[in-house]
C-alpha atoms as a PDB file:
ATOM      1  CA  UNK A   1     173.038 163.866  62.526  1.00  0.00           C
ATOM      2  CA  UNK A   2     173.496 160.262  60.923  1.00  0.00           C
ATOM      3  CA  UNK A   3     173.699 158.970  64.610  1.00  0.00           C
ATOM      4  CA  UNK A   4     170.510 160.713  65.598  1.00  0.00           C
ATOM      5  CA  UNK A   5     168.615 159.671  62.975  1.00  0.00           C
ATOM      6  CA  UNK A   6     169.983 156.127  63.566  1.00  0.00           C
ATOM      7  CA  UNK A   7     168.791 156.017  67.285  1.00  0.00           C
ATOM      8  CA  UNK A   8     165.681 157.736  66.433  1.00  0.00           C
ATOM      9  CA  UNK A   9     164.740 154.457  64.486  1.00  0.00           C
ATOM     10  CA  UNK A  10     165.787 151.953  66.796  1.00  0.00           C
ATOM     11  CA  UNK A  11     163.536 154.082  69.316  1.00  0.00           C
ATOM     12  CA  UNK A  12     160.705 153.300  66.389  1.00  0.00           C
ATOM     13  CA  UNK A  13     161.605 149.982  65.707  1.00  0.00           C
ATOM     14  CA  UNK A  14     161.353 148.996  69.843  1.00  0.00           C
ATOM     15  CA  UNK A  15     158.027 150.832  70.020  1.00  0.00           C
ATOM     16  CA  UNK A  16     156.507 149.399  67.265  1.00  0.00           C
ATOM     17  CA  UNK A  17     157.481 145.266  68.385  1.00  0.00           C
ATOM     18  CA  UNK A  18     154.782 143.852  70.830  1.00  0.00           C
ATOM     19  CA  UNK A  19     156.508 141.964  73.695  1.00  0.00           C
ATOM     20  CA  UNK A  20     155.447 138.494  73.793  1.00  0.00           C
ATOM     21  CA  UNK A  21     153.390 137.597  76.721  1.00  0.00           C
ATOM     22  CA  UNK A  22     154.745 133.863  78.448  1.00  0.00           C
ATOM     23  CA  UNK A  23     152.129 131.308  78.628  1.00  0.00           C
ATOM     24  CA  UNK A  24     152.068 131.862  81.961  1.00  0.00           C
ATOM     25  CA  UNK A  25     151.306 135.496  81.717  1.00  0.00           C
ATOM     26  CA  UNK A  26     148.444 135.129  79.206  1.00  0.00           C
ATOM     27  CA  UNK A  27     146.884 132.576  81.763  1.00  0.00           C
ATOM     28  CA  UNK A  28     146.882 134.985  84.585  1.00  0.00           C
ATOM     29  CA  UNK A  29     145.376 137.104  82.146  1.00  0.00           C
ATOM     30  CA  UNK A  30     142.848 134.769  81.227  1.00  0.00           C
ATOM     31  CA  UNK A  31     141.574 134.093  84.681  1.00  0.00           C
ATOM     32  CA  UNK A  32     141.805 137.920  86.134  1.00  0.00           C
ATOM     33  CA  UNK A  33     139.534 138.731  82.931  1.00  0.00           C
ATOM     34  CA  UNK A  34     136.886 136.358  83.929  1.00  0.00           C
ATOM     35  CA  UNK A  35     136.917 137.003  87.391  1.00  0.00           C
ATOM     36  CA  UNK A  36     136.564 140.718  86.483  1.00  0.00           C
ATOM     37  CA  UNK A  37     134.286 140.590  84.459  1.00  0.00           C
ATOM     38  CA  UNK A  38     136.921 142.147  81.833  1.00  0.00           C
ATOM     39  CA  UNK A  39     134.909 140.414  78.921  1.00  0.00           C
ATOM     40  CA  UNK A  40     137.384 141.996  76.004  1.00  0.00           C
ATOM     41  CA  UNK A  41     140.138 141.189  77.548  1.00  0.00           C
ATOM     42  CA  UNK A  42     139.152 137.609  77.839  1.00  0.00           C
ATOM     43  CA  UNK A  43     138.524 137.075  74.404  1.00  0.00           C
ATOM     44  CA  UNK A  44     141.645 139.285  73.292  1.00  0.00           C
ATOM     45  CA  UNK A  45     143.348 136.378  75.081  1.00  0.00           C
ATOM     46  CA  UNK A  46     141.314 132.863  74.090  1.00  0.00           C
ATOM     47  CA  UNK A  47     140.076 131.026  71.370  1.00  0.00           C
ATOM     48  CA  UNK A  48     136.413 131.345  70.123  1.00  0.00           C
ATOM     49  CA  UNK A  49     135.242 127.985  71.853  1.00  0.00           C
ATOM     50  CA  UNK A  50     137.387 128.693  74.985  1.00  0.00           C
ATOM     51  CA  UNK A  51     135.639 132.318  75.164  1.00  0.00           C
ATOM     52  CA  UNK A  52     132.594 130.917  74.577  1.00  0.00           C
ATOM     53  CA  UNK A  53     132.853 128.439  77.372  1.00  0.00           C
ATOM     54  CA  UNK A  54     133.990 131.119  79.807  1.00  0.00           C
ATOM     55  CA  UNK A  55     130.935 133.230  79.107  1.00  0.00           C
ATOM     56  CA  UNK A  56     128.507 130.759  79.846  1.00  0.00           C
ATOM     57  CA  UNK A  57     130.128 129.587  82.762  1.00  0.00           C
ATOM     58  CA  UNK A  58     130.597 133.563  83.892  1.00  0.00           C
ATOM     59  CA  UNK A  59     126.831 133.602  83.555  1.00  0.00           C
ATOM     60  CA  UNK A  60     126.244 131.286  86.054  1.00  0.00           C
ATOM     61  CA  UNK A  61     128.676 132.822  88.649  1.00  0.00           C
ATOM     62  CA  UNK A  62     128.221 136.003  90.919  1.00  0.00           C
ATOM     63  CA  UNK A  63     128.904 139.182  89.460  1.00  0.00           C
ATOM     64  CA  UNK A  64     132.658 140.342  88.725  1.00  0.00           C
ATOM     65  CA  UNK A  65     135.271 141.123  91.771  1.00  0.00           C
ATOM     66  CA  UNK A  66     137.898 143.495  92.169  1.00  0.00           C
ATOM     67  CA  UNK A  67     139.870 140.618  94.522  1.00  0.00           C
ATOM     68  CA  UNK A  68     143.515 140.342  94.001  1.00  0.00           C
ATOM     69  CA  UNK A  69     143.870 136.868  92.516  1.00  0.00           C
ATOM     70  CA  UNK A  70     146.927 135.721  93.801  1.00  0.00           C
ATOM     71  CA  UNK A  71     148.085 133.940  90.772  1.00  0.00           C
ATOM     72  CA  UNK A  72     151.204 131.161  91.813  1.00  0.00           C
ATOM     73  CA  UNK A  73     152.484 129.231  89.030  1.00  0.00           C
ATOM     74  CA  UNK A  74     152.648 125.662  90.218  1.00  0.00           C
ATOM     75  CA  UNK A  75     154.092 124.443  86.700  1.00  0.00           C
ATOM     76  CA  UNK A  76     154.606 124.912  83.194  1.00  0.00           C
ATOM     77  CA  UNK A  77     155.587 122.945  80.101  1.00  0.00           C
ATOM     78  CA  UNK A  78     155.885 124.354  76.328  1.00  0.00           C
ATOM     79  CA  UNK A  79     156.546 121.933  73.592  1.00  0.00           C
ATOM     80  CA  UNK A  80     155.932 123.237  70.095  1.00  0.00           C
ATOM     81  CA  UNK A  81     153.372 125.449  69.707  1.00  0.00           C
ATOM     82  CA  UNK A  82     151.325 123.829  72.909  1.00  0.00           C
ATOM     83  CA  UNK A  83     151.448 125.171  76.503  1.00  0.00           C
ATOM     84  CA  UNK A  84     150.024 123.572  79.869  1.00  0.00           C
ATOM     85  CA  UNK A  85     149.931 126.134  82.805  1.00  0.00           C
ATOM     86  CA  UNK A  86     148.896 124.482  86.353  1.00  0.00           C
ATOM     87  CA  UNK A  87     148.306 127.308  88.779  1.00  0.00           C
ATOM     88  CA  UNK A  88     146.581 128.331  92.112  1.00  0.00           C
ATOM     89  CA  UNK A  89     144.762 131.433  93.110  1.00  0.00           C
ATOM     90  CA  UNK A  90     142.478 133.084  95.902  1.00  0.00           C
ATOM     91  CA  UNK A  91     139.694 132.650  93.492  1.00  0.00           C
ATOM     92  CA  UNK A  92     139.506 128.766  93.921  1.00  0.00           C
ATOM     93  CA  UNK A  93     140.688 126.114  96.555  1.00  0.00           C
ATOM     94  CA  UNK A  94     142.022 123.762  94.169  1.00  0.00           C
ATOM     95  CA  UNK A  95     144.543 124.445  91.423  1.00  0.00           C
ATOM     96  CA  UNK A  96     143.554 124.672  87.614  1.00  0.00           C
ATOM     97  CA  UNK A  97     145.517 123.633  84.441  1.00  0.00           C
ATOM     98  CA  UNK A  98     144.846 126.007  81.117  1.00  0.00           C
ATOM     99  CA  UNK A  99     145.943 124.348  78.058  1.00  0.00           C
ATOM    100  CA  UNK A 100     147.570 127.202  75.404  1.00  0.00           C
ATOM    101  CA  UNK A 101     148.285 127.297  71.590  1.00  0.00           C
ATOM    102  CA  UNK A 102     150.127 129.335  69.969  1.00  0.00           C
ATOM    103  CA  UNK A 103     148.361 131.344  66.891  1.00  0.00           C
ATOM    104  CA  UNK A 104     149.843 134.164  65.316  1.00  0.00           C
ATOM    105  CA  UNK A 105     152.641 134.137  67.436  1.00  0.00           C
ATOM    106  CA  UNK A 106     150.398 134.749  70.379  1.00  0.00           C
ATOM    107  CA  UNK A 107     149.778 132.355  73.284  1.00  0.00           C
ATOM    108  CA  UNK A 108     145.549 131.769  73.480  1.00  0.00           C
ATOM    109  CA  UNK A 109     143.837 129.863  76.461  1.00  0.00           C
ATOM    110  CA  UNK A 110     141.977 126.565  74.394  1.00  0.00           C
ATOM    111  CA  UNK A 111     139.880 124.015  75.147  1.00  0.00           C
ATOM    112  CA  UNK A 112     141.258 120.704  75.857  1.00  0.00           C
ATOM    113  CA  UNK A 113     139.761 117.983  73.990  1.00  0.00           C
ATOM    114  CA  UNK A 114     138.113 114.525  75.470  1.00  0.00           C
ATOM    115  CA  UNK A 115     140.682 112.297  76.686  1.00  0.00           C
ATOM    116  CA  UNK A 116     143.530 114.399  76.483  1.00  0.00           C
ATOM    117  CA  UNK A 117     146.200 114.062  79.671  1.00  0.00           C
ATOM    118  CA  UNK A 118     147.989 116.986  80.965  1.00  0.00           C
ATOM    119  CA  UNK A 119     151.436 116.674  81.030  1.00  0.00           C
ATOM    120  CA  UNK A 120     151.204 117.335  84.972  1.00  0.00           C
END
């Protein structure tokens, strides 16, 4: 019975953890989101000025798309709490860079600031 009970709350205990989504994964996300149209999803996954950019760039665009995106990971660095994710997918010719923080032990697509360099 001692066993049981001990499994049952490692069962619990695996349920209740969120898995941690990569950088990478949060960026596919990101982009999926706004291509869909998936506007809670977006900002479940980006900071406030980020999703705010998004949106007024989604409002300028044709409606949402049901497309596979095709999301390749060209490269990735992590240092810290900071990500850089370069990527391709169908939805664009030319590859994109998303820069990440970490906050709350979550990885958020941010806004990179004037002047910064990419690490790619």
């Amino acid at each position: 019975m001692k066993k049981m009970i001990l499994y049952l709350l490692i069962l619990l205990l695996m349920g209740c953890t969120q898995s941690q989504l990569s950088p990478t994964d949060t960026a596919k996300i990101v982009v999926e989101s706004f291509y869909k149209n998936d506007n809670s999803k977006l900002k479940k996954h980006t900071t406030a000025e980020s999703y705010a950019s998004f949106m007024s760039i989604q409002a300028t665009i044709a409606p949402g798309t049901d497309d596979n995106s095709n999301f390749k990971l060209i490269e990735e660095t992590v240092k810290e709490d900071t990500a850089w994710v370069k990527f391709s997918t169908s939805y664009d010719n030319k590859s994109e860079t998303f820069k990440l923080i970490k906050v709350d032990g979550k990885w958020l697509v941010t806004e990179k600031q004037m002047n910064e360099k990419t690490p790619f």
